[in-house]
C-alpha atoms as a PDB file:
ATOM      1  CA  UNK A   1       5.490  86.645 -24.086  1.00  0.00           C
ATOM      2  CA  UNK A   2       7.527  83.176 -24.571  1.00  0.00           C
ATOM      3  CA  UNK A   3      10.863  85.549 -23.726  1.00  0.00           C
ATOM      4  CA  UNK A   4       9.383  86.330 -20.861  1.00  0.00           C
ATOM      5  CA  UNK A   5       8.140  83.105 -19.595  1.00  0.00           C
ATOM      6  CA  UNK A   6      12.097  82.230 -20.314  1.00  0.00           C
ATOM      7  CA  UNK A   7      13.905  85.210 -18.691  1.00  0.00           C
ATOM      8  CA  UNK A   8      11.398  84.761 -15.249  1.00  0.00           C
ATOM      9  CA  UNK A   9      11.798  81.035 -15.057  1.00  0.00           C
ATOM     10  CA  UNK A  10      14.321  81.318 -12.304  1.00  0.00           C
ATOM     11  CA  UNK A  11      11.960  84.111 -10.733  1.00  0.00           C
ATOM     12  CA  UNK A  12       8.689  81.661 -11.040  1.00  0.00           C
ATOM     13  CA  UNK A  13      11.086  78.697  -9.816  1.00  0.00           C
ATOM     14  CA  UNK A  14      11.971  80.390  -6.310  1.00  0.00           C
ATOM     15  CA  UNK A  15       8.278  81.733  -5.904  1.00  0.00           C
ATOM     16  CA  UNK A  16       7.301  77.901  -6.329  1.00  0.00           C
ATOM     17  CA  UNK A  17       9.546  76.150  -4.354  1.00  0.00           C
ATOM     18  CA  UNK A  18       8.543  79.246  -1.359  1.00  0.00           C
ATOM     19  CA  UNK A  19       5.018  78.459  -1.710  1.00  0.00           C
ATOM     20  CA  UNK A  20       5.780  74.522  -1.480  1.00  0.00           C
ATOM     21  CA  UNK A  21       8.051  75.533   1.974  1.00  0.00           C
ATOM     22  CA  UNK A  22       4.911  77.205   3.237  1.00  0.00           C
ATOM     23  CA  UNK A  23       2.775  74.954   2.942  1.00  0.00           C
ATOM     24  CA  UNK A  24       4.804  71.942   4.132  1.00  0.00           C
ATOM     25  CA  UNK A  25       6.298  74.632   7.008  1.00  0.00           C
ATOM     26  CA  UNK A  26       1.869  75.352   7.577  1.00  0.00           C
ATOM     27  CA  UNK A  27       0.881  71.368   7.216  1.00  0.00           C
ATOM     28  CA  UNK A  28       3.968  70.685   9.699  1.00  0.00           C
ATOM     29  CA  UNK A  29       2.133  73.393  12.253  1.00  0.00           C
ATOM     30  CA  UNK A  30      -1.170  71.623  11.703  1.00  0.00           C
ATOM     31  CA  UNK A  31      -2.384  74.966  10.059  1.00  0.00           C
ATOM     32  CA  UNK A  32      -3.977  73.096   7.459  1.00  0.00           C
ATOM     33  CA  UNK A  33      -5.564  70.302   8.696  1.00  0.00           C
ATOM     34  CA  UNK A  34      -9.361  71.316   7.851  1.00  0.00           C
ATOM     35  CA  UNK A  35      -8.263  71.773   4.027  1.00  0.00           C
ATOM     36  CA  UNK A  36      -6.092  68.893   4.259  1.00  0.00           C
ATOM     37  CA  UNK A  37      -9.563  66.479   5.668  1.00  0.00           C
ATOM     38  CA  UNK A  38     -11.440  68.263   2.929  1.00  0.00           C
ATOM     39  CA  UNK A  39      -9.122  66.984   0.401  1.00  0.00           C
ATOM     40  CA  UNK A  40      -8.318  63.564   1.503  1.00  0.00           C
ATOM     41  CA  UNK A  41     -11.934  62.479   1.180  1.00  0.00           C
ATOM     42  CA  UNK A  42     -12.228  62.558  -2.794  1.00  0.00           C
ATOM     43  CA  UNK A  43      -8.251  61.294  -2.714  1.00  0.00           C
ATOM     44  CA  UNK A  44      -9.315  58.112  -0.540  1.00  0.00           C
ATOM     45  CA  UNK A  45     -11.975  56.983  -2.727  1.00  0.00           C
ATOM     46  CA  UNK A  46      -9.902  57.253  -5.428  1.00  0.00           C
ATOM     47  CA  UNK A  47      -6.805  55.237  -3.694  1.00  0.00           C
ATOM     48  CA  UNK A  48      -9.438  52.660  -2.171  1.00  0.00           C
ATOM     49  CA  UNK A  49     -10.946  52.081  -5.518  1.00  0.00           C
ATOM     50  CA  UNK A  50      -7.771  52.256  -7.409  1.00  0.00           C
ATOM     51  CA  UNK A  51      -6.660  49.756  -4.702  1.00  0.00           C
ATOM     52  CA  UNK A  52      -9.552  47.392  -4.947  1.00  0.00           C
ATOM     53  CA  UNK A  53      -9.074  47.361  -8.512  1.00  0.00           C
ATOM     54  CA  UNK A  54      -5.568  46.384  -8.481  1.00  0.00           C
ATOM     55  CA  UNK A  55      -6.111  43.543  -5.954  1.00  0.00           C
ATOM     56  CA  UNK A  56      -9.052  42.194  -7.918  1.00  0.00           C
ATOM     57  CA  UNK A  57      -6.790  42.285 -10.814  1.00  0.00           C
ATOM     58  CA  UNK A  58      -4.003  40.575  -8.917  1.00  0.00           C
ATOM     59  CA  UNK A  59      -6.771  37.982  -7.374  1.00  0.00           C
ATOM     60  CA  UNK A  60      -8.100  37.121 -11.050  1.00  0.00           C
ATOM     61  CA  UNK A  61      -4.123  36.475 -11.896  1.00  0.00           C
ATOM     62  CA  UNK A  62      -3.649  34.150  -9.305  1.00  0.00           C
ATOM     63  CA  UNK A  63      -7.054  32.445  -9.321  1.00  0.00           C
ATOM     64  CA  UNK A  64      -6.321  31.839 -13.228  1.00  0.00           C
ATOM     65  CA  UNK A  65      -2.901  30.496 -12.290  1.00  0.00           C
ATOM     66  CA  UNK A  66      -4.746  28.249  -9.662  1.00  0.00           C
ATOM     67  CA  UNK A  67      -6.827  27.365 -12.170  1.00  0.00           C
ATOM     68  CA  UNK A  68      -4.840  26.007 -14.291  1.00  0.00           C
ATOM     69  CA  UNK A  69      -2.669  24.328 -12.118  1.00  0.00           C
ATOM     70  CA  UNK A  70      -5.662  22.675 -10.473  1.00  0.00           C
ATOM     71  CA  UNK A  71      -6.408  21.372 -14.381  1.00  0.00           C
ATOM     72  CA  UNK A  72      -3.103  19.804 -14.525  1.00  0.00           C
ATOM     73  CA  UNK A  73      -2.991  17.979 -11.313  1.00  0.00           C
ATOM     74  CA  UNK A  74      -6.795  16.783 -12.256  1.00  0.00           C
ATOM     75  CA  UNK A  75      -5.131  15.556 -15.967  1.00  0.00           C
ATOM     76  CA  UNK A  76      -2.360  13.860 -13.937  1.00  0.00           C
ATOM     77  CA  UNK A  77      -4.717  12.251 -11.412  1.00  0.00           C
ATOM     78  CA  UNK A  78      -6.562  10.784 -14.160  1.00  0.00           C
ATOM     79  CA  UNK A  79      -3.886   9.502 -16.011  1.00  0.00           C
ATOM     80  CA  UNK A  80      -2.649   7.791 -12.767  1.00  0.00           C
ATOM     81  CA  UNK A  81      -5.834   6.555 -12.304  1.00  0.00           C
ATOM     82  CA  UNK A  82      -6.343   5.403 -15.575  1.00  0.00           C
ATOM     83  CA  UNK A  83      -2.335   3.578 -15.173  1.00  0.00           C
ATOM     84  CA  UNK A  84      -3.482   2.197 -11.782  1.00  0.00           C
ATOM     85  CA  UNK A  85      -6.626   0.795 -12.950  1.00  0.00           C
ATOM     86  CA  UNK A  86      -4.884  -1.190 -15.696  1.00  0.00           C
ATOM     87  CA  UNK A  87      -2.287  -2.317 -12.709  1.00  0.00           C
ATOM     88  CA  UNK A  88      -5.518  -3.400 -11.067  1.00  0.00           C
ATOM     89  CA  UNK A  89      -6.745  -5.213 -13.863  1.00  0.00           C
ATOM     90  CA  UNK A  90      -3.304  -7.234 -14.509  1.00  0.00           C
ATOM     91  CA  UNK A  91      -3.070  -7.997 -10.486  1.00  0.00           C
ATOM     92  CA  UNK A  92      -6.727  -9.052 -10.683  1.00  0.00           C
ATOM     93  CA  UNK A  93      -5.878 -11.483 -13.569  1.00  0.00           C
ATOM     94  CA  UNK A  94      -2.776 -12.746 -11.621  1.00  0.00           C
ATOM     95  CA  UNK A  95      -4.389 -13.713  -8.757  1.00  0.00           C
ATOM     96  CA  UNK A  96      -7.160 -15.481 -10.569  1.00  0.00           C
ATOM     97  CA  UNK A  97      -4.551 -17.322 -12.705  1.00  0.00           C
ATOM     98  CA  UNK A  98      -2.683 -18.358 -10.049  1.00  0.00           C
ATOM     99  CA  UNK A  99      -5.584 -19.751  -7.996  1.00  0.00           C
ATOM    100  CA  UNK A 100      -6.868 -21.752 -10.920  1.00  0.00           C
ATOM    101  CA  UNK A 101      -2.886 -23.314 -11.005  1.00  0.00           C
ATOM    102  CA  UNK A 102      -2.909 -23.536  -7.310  1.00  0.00           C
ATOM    103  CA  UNK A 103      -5.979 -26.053  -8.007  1.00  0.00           C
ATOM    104  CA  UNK A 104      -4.405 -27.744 -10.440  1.00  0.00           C
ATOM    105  CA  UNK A 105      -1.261 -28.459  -8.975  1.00  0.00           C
ATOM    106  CA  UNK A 106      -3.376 -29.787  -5.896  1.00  0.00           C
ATOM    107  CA  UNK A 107      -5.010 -31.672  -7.912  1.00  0.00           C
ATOM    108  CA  UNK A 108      -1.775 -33.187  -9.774  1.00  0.00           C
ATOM    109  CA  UNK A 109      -0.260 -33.524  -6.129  1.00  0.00           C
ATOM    110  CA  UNK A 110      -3.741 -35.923  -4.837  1.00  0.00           C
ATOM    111  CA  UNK A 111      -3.301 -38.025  -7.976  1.00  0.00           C
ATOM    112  CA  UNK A 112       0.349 -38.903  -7.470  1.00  0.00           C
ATOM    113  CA  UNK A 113      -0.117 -42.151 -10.234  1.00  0.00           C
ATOM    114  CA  UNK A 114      -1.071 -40.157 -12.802  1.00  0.00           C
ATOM    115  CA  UNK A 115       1.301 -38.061 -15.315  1.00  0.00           C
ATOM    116  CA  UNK A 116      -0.273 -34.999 -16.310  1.00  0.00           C
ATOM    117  CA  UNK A 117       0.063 -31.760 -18.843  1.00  0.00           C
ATOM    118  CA  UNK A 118      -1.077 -28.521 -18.110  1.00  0.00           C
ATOM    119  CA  UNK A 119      -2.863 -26.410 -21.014  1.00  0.00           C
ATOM    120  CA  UNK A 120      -4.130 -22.773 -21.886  1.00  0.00           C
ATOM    121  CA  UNK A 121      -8.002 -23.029 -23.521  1.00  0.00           C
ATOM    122  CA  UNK A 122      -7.164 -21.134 -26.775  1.00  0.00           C
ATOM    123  CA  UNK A 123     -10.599 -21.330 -28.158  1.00  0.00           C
ATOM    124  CA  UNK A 124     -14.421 -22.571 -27.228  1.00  0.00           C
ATOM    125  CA  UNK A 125     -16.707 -23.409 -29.744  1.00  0.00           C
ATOM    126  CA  UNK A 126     -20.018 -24.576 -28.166  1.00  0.00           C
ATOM    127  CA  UNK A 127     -22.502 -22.782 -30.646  1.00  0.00           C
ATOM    128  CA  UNK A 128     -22.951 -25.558 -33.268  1.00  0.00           C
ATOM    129  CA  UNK A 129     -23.938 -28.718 -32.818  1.00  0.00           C
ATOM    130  CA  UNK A 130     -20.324 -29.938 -31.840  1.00  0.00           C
ATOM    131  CA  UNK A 131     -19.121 -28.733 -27.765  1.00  0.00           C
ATOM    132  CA  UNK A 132     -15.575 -28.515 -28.017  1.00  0.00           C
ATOM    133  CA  UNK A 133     -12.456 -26.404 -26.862  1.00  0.00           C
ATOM    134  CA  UNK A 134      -9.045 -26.430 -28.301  1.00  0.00           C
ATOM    135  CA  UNK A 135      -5.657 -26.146 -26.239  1.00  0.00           C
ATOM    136  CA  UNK A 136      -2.367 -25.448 -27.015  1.00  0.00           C
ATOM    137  CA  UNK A 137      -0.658 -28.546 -26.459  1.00  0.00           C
ATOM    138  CA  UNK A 138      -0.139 -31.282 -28.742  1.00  0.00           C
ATOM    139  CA  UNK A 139       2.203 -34.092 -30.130  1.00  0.00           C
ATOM    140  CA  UNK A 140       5.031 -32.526 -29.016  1.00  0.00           C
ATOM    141  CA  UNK A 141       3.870 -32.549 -25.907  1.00  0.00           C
ATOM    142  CA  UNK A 142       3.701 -36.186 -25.615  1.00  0.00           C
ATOM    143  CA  UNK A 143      -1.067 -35.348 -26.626  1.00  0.00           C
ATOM    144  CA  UNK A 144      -2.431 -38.699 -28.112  1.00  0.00           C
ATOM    145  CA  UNK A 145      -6.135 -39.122 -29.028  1.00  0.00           C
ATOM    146  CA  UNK A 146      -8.361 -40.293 -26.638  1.00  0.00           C
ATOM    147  CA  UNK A 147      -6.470 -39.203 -23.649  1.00  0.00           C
ATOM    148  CA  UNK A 148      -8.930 -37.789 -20.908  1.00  0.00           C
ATOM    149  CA  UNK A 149      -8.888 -34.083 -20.012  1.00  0.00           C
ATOM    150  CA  UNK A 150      -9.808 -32.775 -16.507  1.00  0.00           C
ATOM    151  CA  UNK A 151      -9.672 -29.929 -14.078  1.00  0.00           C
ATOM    152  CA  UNK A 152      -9.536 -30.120 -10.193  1.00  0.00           C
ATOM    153  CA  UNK A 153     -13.612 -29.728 -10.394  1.00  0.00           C
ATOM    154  CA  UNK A 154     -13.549 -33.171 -12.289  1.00  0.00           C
ATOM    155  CA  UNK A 155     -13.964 -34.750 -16.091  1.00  0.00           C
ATOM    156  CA  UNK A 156     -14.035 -32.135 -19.115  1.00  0.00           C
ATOM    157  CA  UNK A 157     -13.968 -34.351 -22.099  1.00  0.00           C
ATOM    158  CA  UNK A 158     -11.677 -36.242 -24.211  1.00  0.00           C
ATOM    159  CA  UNK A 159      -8.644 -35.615 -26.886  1.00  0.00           C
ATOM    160  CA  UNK A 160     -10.618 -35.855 -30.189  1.00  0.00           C
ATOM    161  CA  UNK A 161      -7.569 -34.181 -32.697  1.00  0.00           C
ATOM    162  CA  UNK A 162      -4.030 -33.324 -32.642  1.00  0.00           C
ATOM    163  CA  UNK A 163      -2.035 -31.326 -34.164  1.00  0.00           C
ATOM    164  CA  UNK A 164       1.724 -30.974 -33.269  1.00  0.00           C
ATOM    165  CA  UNK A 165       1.119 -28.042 -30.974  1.00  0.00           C
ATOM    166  CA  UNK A 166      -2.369 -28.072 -30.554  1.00  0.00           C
ATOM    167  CA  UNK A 167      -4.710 -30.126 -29.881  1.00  0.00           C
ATOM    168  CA  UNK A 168      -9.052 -30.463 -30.101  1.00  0.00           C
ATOM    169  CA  UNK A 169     -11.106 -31.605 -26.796  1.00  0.00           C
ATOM    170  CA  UNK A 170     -14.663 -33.094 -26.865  1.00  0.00           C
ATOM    171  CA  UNK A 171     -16.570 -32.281 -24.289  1.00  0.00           C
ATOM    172  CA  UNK A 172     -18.757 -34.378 -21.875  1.00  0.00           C
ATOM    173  CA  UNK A 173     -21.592 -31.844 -23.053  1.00  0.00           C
ATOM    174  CA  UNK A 174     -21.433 -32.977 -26.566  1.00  0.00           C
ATOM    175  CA  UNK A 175     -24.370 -35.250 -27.703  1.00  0.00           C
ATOM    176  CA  UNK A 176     -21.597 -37.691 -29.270  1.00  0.00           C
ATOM    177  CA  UNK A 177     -19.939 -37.683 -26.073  1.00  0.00           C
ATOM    178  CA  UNK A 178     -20.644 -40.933 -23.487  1.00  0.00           C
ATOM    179  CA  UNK A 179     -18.993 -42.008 -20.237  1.00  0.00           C
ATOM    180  CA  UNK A 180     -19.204 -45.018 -18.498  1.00  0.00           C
ATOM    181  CA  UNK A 181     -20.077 -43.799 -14.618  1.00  0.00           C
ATOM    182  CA  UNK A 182     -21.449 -45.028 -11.663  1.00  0.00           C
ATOM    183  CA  UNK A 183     -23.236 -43.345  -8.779  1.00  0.00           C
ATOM    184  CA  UNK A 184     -20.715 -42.585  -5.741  1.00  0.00           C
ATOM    185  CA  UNK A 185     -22.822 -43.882  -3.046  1.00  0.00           C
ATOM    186  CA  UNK A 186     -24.691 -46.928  -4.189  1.00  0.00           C
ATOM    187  CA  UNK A 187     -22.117 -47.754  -6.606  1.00  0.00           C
ATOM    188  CA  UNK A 188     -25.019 -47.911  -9.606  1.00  0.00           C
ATOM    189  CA  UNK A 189     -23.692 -48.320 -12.570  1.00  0.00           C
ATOM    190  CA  UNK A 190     -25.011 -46.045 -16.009  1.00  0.00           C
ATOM    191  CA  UNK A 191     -23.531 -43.804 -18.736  1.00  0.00           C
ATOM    192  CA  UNK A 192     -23.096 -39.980 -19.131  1.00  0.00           C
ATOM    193  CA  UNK A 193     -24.165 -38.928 -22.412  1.00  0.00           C
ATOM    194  CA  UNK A 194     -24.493 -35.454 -23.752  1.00  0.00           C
ATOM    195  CA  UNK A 195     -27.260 -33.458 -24.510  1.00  0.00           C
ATOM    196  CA  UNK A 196     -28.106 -30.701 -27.447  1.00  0.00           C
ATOM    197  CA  UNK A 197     -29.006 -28.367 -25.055  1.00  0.00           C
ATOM    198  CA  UNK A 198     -25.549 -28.755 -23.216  1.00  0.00           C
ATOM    199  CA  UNK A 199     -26.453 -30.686 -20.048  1.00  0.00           C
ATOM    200  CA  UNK A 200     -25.945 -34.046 -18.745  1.00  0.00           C
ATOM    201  CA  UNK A 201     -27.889 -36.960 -18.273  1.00  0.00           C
ATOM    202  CA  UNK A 202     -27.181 -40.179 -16.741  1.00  0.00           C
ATOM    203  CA  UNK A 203     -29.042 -42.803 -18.470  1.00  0.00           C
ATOM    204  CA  UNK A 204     -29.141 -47.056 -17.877  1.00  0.00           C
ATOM    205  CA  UNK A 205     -29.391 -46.665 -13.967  1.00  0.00           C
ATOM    206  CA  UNK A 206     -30.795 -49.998 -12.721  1.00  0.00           C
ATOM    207  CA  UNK A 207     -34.666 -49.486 -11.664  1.00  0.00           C
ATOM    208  CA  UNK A 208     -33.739 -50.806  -8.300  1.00  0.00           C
ATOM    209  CA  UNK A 209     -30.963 -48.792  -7.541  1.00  0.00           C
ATOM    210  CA  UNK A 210     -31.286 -45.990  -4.996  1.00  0.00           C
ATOM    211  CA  UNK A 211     -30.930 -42.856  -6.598  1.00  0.00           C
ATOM    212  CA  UNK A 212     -31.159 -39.120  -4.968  1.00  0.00           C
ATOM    213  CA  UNK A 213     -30.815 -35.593  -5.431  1.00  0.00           C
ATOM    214  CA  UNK A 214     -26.964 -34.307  -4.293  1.00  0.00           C
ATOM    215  CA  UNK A 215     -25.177 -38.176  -5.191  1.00  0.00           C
ATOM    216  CA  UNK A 216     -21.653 -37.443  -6.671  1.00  0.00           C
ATOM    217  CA  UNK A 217     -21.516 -39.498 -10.121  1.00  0.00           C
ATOM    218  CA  UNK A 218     -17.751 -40.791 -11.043  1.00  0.00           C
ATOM    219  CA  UNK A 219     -16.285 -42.280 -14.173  1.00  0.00           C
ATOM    220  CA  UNK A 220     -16.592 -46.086 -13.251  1.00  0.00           C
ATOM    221  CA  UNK A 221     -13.558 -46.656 -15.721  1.00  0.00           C
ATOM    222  CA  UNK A 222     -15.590 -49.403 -17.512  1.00  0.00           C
ATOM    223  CA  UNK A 223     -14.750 -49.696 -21.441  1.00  0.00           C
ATOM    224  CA  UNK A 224     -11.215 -48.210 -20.988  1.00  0.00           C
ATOM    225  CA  UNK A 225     -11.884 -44.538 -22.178  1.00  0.00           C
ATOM    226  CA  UNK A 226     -11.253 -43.389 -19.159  1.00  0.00           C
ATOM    227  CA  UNK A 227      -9.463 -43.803 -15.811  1.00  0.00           C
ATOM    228  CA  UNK A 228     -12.246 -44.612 -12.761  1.00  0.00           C
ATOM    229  CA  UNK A 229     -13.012 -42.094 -10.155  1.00  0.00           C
ATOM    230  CA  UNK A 230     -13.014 -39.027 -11.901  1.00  0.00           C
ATOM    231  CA  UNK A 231     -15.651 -36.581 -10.584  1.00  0.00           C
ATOM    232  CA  UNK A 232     -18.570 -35.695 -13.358  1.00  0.00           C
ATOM    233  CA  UNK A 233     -21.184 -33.959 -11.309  1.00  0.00           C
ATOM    234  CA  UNK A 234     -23.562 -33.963  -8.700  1.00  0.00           C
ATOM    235  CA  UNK A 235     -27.642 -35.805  -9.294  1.00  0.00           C
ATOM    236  CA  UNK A 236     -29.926 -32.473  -9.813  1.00  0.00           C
ATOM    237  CA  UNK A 237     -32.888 -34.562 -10.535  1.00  0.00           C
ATOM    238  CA  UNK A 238     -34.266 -38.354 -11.263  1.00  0.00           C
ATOM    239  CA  UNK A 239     -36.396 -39.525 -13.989  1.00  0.00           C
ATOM    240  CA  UNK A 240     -38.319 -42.900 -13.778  1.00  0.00           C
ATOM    241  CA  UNK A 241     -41.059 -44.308 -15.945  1.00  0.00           C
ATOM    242  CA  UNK A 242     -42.882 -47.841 -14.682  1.00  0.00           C
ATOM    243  CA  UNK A 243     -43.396 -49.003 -18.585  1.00  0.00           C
ATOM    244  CA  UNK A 244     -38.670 -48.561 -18.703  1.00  0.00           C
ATOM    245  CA  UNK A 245     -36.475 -50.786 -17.960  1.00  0.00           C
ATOM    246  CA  UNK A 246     -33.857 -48.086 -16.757  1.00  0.00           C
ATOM    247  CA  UNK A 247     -34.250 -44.953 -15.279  1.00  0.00           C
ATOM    248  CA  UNK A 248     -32.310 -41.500 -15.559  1.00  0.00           C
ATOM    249  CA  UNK A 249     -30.727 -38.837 -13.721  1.00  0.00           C
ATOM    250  CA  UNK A 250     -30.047 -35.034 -14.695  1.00  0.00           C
ATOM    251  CA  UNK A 251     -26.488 -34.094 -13.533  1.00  0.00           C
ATOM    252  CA  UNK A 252     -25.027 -31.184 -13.054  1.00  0.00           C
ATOM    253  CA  UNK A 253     -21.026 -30.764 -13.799  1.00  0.00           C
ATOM    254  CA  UNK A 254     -18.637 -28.925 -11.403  1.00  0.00           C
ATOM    255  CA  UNK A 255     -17.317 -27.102 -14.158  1.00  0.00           C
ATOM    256  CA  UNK A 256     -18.484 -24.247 -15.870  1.00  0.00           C
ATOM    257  CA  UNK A 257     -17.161 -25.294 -19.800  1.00  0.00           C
ATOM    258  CA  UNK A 258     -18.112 -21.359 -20.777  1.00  0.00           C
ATOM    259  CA  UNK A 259     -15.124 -20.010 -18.677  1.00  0.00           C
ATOM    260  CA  UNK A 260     -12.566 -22.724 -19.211  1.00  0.00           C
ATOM    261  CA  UNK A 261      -8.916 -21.029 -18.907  1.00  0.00           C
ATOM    262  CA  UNK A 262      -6.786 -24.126 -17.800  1.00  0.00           C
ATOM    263  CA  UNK A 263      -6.967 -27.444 -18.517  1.00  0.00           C
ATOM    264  CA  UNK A 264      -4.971 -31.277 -17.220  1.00  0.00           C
ATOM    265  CA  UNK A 265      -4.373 -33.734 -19.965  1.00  0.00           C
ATOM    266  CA  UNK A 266      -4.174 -37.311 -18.038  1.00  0.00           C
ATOM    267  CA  UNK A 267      -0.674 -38.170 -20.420  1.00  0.00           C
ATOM    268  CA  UNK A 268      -0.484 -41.186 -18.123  1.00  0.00           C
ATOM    269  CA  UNK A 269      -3.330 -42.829 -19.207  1.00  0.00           C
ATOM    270  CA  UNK A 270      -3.958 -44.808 -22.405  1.00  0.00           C
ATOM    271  CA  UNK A 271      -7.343 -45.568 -23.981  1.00  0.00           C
ATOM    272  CA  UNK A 272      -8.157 -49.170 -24.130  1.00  0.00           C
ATOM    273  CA  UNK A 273      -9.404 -50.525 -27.489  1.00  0.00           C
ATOM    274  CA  UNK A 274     -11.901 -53.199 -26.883  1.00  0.00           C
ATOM    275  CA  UNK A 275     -12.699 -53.835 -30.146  1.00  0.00           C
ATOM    276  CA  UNK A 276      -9.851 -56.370 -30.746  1.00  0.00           C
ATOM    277  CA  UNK A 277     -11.582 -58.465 -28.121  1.00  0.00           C
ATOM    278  CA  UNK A 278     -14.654 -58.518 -30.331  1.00  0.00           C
ATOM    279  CA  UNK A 279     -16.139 -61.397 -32.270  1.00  0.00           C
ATOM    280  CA  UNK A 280     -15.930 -61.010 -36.135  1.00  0.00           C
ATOM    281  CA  UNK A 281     -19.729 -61.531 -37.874  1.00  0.00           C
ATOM    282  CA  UNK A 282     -19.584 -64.648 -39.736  1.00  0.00           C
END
């Protein structure tokens, strides 16, 4: 049977290749049309499902690759964000520096007569019972003891200890702390002392002396420690007691010592010592 599958392959070749002739040569004649319709019916639901299946498969493809690439523009959106954030930051810090030196160098420009050094806080310690900051200028920078400290909101304290590039402040705040100062407007005359809890009081205010809520209170520049006219603070409230000889004023300081960043040392000024002047006790 196999030989004669092999000698009639030639025969079964032609036969084939007829019947494909007829029935392109009947198709072409639009003889078979109605078999043709029949067939194409089962054949285009397989192409339209083979065909929604291949782009569904192409669609998944390219959504993944969207995907993806959607993932790694978010990544690089954050990370710019995250870079232009810390930009922000810096800029922010910048333009806050250079507004507190603006107000310092208008300061140092109003108060022509006095020589002054500029200094970074470099640490706050107003948690025990001493109210002090330290900044980072000291003997080499021309720092003595006793030499005032201020800021273009008025007085912060005084130079309590050097060191040759640093140097201690004690502030107006501090209960050991006392400033001779006189009320702006009626020109009273007290002192500024400290208090534990960190605020200000002006105490030995003449009973007759007008005092009121809003007056400015200055350094008066009595005793030497400091040079007269320096803003302390504004009069918050008064205290006065008939059986006193004195009576006191809460006041209120410009500056706030908890966010102290810049500081003026008054190098032009030297501390008098009265105490020469002083009778020895027999």
């Amino acid at each position: 049977m196999v030989r004669n599958w092999r000698s009639n392959r030639p025969l079964f070749l032609f036969v084939s290749l007829f019947f494909c002739f007829g029935l392109m040569a009947l198709s072409q004649f639009g003889l078979l049309s109605p078999v043709e319709n029949i067939v194409s019916i089962p054949l285009n639901v397989v192409s339209r499902f083979m065909t929604d299946m291949a782009l569904s498969a192409v669609g998944g493809v390219t959504d993944l690759a969207e995907l993806q690439d959607l993932r790694q523009r978010n990544a690089d959106l954050e990370e710019a964000l995250a870079q232009f954030q810390v930009e922000l930051v810096e800029l922010r810090e910048i333009a806050s520096d250079y507004e507190r030196l603006a107000e310092l160098l208008d300061y140092t420009t109003a108060a022509q007569n006095q020589e002054m050094v500029a200094a970074d806080v470099i640490n706050v310690d107003q948690t025990g019972l001493r109210r002090t900051i330290t900044i980072n200028r000291g003997t080499r920078d021309g720092i003595t003891v006793g030499m005032p400290v201020v800021t273009a909101q008025g007085l912060i304290g005084r130079i309590l200890d050097v060191s040759a590039t640093a140097s201690r402040v004690l502030l107006i705040t501090d209960r050991d702390s006392a400033v001779s100062a006189r009320l702006q407007s009626s020109r009273a005359q007290g002192s500024v002392v400290g208090q534990l809890s960190g605020n200000l009081r002006m105490t030995m205010i003449p009973l007759g002396a007008p005092v009121q809520t809003g007056d400015l209170v200055i350094t008066s520049g009595l005793g030497g420690n400091f040079p007269a006219d320096i803003v302390i603070g504004v009069v918050t409230s008064i205290r006065q007691f008939d059986f006193e000889l004195f009576q006191e004023a809460e006041v209120t300081s410009l500056n706030n010592f908890d966010t102290l960043e810049f500081v003026l040392v008054i190098t032009g000024f030297e501390p008098v010592d009265l105490s020469v002047f002083e009778e020895p006790a027999e």
